[in-house]
Structures are given as C-alpha cells and as structure tokens.
N, C-alpha and C. Protein backbone atom coordinates (compact mmCIF):
# COMPACT_ATOMS: atom_id res chain seq x y z
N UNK A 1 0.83 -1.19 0.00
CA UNK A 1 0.00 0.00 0.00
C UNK A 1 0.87 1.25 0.00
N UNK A 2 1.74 1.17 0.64
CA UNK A 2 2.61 2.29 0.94
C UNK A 2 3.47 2.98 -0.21
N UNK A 3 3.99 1.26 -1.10
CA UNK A 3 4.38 2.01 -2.27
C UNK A 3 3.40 2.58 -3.14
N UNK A 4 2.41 1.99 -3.24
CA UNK A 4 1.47 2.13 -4.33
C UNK A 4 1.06 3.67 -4.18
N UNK A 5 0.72 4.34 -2.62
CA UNK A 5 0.16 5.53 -2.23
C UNK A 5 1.48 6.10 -2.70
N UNK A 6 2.89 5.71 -2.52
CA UNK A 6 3.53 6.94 -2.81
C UNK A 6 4.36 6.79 -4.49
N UNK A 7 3.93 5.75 -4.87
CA UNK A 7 4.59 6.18 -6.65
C UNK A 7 3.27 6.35 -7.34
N UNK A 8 2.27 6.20 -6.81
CA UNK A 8 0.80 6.07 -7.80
C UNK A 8 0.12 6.88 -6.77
N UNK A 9 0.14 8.07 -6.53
CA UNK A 9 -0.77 8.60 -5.19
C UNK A 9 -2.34 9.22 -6.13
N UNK A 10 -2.37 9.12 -7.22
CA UNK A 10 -3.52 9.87 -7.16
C UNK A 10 -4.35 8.55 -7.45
N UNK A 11 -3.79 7.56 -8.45
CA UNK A 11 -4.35 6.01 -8.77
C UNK A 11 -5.04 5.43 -7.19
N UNK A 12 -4.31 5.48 -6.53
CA UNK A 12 -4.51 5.40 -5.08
C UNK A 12 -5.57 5.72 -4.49
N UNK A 13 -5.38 7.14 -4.28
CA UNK A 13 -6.27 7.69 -3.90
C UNK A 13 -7.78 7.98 -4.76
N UNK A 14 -7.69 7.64 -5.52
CA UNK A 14 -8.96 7.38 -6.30
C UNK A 14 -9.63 5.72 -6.02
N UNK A 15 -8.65 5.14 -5.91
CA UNK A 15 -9.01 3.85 -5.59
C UNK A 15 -9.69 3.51 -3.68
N UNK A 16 -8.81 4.63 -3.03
CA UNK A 16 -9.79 4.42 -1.83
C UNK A 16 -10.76 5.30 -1.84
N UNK A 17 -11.12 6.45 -2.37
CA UNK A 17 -12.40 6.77 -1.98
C UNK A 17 -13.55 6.09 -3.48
N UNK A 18 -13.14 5.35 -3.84
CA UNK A 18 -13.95 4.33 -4.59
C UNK A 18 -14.65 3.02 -3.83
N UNK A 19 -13.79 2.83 -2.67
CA UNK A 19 -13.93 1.93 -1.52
C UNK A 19 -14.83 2.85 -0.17
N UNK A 20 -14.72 4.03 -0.35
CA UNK A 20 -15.57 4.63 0.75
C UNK A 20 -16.97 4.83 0.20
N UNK A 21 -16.66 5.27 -1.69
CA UNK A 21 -17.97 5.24 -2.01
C UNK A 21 -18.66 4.06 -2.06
N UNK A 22 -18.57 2.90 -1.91
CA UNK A 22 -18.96 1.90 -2.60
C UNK A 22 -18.82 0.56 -1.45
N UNK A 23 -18.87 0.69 0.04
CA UNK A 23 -18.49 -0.41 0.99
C UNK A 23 -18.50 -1.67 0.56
N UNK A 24 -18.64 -2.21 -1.10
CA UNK A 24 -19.27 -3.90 -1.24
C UNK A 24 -17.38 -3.89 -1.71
N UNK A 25 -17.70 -3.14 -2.23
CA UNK A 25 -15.71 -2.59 -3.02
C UNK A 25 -14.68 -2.97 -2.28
N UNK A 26 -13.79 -3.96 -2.49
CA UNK A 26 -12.60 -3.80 -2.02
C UNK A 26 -11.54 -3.02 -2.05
N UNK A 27 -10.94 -3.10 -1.30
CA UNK A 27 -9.60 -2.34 -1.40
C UNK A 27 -8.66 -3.10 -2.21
N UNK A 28 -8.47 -4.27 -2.15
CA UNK A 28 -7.43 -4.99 -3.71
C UNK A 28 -8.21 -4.67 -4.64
N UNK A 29 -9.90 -5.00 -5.03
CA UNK A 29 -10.54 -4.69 -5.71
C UNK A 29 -10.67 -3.41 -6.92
N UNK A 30 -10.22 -2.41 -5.63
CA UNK A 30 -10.21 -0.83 -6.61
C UNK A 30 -8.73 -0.55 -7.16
N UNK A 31 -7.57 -1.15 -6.16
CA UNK A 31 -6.47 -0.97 -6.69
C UNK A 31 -6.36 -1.98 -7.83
N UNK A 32 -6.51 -2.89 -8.23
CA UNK A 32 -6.50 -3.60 -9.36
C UNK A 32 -7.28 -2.76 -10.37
N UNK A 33 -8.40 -2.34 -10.23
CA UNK A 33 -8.87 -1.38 -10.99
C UNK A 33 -8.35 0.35 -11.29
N UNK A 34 -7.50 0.70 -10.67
CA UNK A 34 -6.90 1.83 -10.72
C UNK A 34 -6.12 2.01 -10.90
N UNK A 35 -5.24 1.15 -10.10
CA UNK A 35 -3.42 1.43 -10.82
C UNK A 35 -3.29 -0.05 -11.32
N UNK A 36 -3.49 -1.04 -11.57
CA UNK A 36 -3.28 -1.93 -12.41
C UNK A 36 -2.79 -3.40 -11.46
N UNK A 37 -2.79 -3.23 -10.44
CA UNK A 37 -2.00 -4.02 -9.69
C UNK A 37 -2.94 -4.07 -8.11
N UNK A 38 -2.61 -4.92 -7.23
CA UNK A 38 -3.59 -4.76 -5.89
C UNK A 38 -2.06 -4.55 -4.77
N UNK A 39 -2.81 -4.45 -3.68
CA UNK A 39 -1.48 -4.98 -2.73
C UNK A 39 -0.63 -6.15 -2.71
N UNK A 40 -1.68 -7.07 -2.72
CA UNK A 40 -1.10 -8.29 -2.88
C UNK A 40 0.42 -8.33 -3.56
N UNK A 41 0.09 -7.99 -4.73
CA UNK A 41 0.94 -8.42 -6.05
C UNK A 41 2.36 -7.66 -6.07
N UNK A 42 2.09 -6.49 -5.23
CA UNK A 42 3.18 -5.47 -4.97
C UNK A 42 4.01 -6.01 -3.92
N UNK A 43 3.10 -6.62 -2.58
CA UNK A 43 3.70 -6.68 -1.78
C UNK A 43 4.28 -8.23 -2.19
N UNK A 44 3.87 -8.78 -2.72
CA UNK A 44 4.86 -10.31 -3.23
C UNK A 44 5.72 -9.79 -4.42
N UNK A 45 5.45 -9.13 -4.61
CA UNK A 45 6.95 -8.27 -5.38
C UNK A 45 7.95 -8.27 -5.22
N UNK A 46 7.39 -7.08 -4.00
CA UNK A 46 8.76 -6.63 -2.77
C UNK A 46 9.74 -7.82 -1.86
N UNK A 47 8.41 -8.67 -1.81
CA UNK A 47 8.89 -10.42 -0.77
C UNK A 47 10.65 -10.93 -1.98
N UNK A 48 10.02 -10.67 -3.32
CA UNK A 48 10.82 -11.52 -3.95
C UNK A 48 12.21 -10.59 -3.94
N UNK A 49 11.71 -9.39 -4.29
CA UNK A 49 13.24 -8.41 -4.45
C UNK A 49 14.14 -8.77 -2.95
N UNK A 50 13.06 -8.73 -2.08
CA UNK A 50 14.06 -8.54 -0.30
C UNK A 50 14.44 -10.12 -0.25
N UNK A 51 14.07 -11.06 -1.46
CA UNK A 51 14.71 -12.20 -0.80
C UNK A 51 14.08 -12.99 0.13
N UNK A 52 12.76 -12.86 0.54
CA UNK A 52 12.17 -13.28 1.76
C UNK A 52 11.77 -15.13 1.47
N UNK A 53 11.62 -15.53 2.20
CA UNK A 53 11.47 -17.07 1.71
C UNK A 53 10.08 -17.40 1.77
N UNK A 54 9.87 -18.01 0.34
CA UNK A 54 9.18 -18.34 -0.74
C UNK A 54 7.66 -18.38 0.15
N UNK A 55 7.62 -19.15 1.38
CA UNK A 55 6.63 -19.22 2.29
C UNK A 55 6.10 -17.91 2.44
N UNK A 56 6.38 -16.70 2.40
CA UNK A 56 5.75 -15.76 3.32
C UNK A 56 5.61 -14.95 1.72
N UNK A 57 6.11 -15.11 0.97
CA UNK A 57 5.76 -14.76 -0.57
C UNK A 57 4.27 -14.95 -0.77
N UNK A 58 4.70 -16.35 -1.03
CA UNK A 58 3.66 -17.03 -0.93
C UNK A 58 2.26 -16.16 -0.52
N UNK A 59 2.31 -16.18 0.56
CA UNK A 59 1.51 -15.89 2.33
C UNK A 59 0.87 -14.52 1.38
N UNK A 60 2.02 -13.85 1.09
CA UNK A 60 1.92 -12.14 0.45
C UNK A 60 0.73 -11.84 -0.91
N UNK A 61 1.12 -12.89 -1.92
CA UNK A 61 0.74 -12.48 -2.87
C UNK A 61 -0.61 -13.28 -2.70
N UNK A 62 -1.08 -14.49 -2.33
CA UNK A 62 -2.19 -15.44 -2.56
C UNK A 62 -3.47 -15.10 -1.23
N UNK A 63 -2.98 -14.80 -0.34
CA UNK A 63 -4.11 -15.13 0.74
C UNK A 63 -5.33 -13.94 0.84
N UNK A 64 -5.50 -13.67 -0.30
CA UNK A 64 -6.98 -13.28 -1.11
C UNK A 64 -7.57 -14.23 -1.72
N UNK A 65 -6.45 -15.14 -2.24
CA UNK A 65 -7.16 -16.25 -3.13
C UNK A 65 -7.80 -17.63 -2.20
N UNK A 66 -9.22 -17.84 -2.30
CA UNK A 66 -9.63 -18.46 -1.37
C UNK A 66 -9.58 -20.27 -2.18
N UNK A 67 -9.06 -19.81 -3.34
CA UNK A 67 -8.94 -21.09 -3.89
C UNK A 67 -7.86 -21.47 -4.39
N UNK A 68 -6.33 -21.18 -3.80
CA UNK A 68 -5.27 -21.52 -4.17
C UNK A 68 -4.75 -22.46 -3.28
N UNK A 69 -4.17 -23.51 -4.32
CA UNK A 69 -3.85 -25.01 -3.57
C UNK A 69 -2.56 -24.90 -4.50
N UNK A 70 -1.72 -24.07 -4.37
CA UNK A 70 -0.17 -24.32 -4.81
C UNK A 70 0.82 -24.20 -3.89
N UNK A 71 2.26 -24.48 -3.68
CA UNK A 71 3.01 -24.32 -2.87
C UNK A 71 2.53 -23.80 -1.76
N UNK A 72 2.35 -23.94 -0.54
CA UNK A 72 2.15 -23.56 0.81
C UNK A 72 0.66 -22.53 0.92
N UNK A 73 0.29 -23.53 0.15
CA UNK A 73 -1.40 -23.24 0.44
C UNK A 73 -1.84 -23.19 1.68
N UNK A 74 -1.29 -23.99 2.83
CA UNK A 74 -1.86 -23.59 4.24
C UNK A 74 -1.98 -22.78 4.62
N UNK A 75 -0.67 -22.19 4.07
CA UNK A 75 -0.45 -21.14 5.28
C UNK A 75 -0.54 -19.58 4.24
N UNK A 76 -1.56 -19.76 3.06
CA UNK A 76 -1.85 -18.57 2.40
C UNK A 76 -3.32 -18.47 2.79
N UNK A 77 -4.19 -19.74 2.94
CA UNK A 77 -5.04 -19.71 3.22
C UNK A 77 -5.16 -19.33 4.91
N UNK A 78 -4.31 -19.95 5.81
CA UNK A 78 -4.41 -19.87 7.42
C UNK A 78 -4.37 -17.39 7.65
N UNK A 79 -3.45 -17.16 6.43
CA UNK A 79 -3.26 -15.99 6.64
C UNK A 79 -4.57 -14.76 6.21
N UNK A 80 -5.17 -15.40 4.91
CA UNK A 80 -6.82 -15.30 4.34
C UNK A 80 -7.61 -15.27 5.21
N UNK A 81 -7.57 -16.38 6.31
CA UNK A 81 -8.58 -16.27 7.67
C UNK A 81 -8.09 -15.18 8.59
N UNK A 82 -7.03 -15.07 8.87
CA UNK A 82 -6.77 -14.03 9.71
C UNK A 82 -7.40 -12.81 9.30
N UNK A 83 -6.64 -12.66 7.93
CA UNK A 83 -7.04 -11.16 7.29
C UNK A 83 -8.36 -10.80 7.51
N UNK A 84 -9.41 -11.86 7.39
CA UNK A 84 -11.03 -11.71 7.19
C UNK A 84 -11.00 -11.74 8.52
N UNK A 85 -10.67 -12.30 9.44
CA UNK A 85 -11.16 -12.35 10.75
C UNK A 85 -10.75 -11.02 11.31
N UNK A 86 -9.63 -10.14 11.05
CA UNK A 86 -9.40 -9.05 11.41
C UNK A 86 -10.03 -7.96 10.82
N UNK A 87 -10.09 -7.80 9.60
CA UNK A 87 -11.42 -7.14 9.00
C UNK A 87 -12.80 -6.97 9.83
N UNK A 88 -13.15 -8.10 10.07
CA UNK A 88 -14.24 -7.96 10.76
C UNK A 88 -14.46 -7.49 12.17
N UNK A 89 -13.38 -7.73 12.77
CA UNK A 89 -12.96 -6.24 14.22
C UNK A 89 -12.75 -5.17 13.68
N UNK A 90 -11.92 -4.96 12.49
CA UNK A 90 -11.94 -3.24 12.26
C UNK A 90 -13.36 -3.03 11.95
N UNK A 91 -14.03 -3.51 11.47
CA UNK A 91 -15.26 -2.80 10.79
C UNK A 91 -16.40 -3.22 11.87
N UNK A 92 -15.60 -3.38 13.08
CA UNK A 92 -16.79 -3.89 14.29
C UNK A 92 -17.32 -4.37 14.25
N UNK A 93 -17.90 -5.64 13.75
CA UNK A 93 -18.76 -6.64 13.55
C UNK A 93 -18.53 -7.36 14.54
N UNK A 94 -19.27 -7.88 15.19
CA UNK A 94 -19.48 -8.57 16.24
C UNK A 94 -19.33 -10.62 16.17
N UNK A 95 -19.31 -10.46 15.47
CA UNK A 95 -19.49 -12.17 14.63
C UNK A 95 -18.82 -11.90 13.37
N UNK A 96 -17.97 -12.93 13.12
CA UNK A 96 -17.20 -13.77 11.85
C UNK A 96 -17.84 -14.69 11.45
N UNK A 97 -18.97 -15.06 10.23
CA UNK A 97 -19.36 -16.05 9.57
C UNK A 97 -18.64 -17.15 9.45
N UNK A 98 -18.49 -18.00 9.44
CA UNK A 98 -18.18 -19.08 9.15
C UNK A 98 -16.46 -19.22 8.13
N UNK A 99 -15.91 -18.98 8.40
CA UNK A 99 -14.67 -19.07 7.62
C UNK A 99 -14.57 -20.12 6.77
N UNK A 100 -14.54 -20.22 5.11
CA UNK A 100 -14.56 -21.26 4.37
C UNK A 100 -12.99 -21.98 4.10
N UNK A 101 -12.23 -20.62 4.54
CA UNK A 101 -10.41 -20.96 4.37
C UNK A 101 -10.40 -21.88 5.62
N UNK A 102 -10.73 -21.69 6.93
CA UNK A 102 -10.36 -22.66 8.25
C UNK A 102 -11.59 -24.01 7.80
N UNK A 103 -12.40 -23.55 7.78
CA UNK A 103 -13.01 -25.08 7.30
C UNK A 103 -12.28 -25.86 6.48
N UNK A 104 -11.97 -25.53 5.37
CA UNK A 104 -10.48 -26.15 4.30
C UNK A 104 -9.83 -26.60 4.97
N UNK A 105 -9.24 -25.92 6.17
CA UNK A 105 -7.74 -26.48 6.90
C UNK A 105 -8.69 -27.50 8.28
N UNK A 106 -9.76 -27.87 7.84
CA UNK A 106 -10.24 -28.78 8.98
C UNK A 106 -10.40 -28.43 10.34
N UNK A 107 -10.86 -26.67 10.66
CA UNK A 107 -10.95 -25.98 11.18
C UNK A 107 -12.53 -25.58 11.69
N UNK A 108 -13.15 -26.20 12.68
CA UNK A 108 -14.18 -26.35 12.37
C UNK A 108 -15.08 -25.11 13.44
N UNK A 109 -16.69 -25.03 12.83
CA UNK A 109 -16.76 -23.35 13.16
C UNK A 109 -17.16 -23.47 14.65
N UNK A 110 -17.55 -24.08 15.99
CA UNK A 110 -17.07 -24.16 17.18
C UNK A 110 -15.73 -23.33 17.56
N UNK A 111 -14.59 -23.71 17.15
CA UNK A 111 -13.26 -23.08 17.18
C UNK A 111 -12.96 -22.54 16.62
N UNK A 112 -13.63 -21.83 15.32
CA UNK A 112 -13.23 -20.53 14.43
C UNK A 112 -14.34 -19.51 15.79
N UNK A 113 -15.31 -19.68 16.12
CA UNK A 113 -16.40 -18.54 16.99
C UNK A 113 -15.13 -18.56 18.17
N UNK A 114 -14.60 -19.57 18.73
CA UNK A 114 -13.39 -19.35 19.97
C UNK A 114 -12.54 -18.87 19.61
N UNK A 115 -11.97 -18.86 18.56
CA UNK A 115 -10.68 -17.89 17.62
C UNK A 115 -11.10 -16.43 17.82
N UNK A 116 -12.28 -16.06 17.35
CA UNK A 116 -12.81 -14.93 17.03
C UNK A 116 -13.02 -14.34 17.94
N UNK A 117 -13.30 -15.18 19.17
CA UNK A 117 -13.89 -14.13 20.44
C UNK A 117 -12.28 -14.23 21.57
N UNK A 118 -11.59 -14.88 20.99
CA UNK A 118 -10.02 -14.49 21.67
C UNK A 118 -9.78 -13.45 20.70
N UNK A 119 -9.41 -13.16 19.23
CA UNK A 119 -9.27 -12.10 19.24
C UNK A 119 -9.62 -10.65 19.16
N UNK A 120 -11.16 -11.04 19.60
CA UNK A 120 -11.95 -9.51 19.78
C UNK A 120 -11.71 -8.78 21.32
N UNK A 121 -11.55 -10.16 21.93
CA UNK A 121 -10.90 -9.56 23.65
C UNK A 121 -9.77 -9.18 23.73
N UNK A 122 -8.58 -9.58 22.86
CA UNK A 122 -7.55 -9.00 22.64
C UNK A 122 -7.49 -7.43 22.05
N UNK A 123 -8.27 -7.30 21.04
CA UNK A 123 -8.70 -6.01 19.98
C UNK A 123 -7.83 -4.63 20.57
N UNK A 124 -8.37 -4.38 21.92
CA UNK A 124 -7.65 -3.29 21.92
C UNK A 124 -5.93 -2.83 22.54
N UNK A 125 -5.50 -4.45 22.77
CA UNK A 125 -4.61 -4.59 23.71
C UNK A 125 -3.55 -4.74 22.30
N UNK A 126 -4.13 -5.17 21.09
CA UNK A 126 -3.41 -5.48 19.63
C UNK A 126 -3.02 -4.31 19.17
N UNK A 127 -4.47 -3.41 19.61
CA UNK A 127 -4.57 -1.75 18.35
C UNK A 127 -2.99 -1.10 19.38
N UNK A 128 -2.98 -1.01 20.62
CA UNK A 128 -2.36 -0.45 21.29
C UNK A 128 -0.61 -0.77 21.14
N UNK A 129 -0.48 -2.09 21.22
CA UNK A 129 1.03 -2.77 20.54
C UNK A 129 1.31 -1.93 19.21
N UNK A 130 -0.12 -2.13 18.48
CA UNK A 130 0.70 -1.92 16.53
C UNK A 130 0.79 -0.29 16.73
N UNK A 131 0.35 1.03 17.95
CA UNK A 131 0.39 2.02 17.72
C UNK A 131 1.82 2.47 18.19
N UNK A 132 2.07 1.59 19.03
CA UNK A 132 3.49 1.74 19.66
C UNK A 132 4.62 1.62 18.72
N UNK A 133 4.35 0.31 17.91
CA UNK A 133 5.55 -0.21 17.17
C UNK A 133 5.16 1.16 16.02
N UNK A 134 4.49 1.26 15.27
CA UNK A 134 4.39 1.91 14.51
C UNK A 134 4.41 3.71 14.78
N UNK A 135 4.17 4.24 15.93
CA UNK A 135 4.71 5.99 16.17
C UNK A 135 5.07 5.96 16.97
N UNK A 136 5.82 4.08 17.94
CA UNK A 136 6.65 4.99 19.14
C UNK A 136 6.16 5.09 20.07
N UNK A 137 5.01 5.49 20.50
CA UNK A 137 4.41 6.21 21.56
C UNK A 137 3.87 5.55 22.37
C-alpha cells in the first residue's frame, strides 16, 4: 500500500475513496482497478526483491485467493482467515461467519467462533502494541 500511495498517489487515492464510495468494493478490488495491480501483487513483489522465503511470498501475494492449492497453500489460506477475521474487528462486527479458508484447513466453526472471540478480547490490547511499534508512543 505504501508504495502504491507513494509512486501512484492519485491512482490510489482514487481507488480508496472508490472503496468509501462503494463499501461492497474492495480495497485490492479498486487498486487492481486503478493502478493496475492490488497490494497483494506489490507486496509479493517486494517479498521476492528482499529475498524473503518463498513461504511468506507465498503468504503475500495469494491469501486473497480463497482457492489456491499451490506451494504452501496452508499457510496462504491460514493468513486469508486471519485477514477476514481481522477485517471484521476493524469494521466492528461482532461475529465472523463461518470461515470457508479454516473449514479447508479442517478448522471447524465451534473453534473458528473461539478464535474470534479471543481475538476480539484482545482487539484493543493489539490496536495499542501496533500504535506503539508503529509511532513509538
């Protein structure tokens, strides 16, 4: 995102308030439609230039894709659930539907609702860590 906002800032920025106009809209969604590319694809870009191992590439570019069964599909899909499961605390939702990526990994929805409600009790103890690491403060 970061590169994309700062070598493509207006592509960008057209692409998120396309996502404010439009809440069904994704955010890979509009950037694929705007500047040509999503996060994903940038940030498994960057995985390959820095050298990062192939796993977390992987992890980078696919775990949007709810139907990719190539090299280290677990753990693109295990990262897909996170993403959606964290989505759904930012946007306050109270309940996570049924996760179709943890069902895949034999994850069944009893312990995806116990996943979900460990990390909604966590929520603000998480926001507070990533504000630190990220301004310090």
């Amino acid at each position: 995102m970061l590169w994309l906002a700062g070598n493509l800032p207006r592509e960008t920025s057209k692409a998120l308030q396309s996502v404010s106009a439009k809440p069904a809209l994704t955010v890979s969604k509009a950037l694929q439609q705007c500047t040509g590319a999503n996060y994903c694809e940038v940030g498994g870009w960057f995985g390959e230039q820095l050298k990062l191992p192939k796993v977390l590439i992987v992890a980078m570019k696919s775990h949007l894709d709810e139907n990719y069964q190539e090299e280290s599909w677990e753990t693109a899909l295990l990262v897909g659930a996170s993403a959606t499961m964290a989505s759904a605390l930012y946007h306050q939702s109270n309940d996570a539907t049924v996760n179709t990526r943890l069902k895949t990994l034999g994850v069944t929805p009893s312990t995806q609702d116990s996943i979900f409600q460990q990390l909604s009790d966590k929520l603000e103890q998480t926001q507070e860590l990533a504000m630190t690491l990220f301004t310090g403060q």
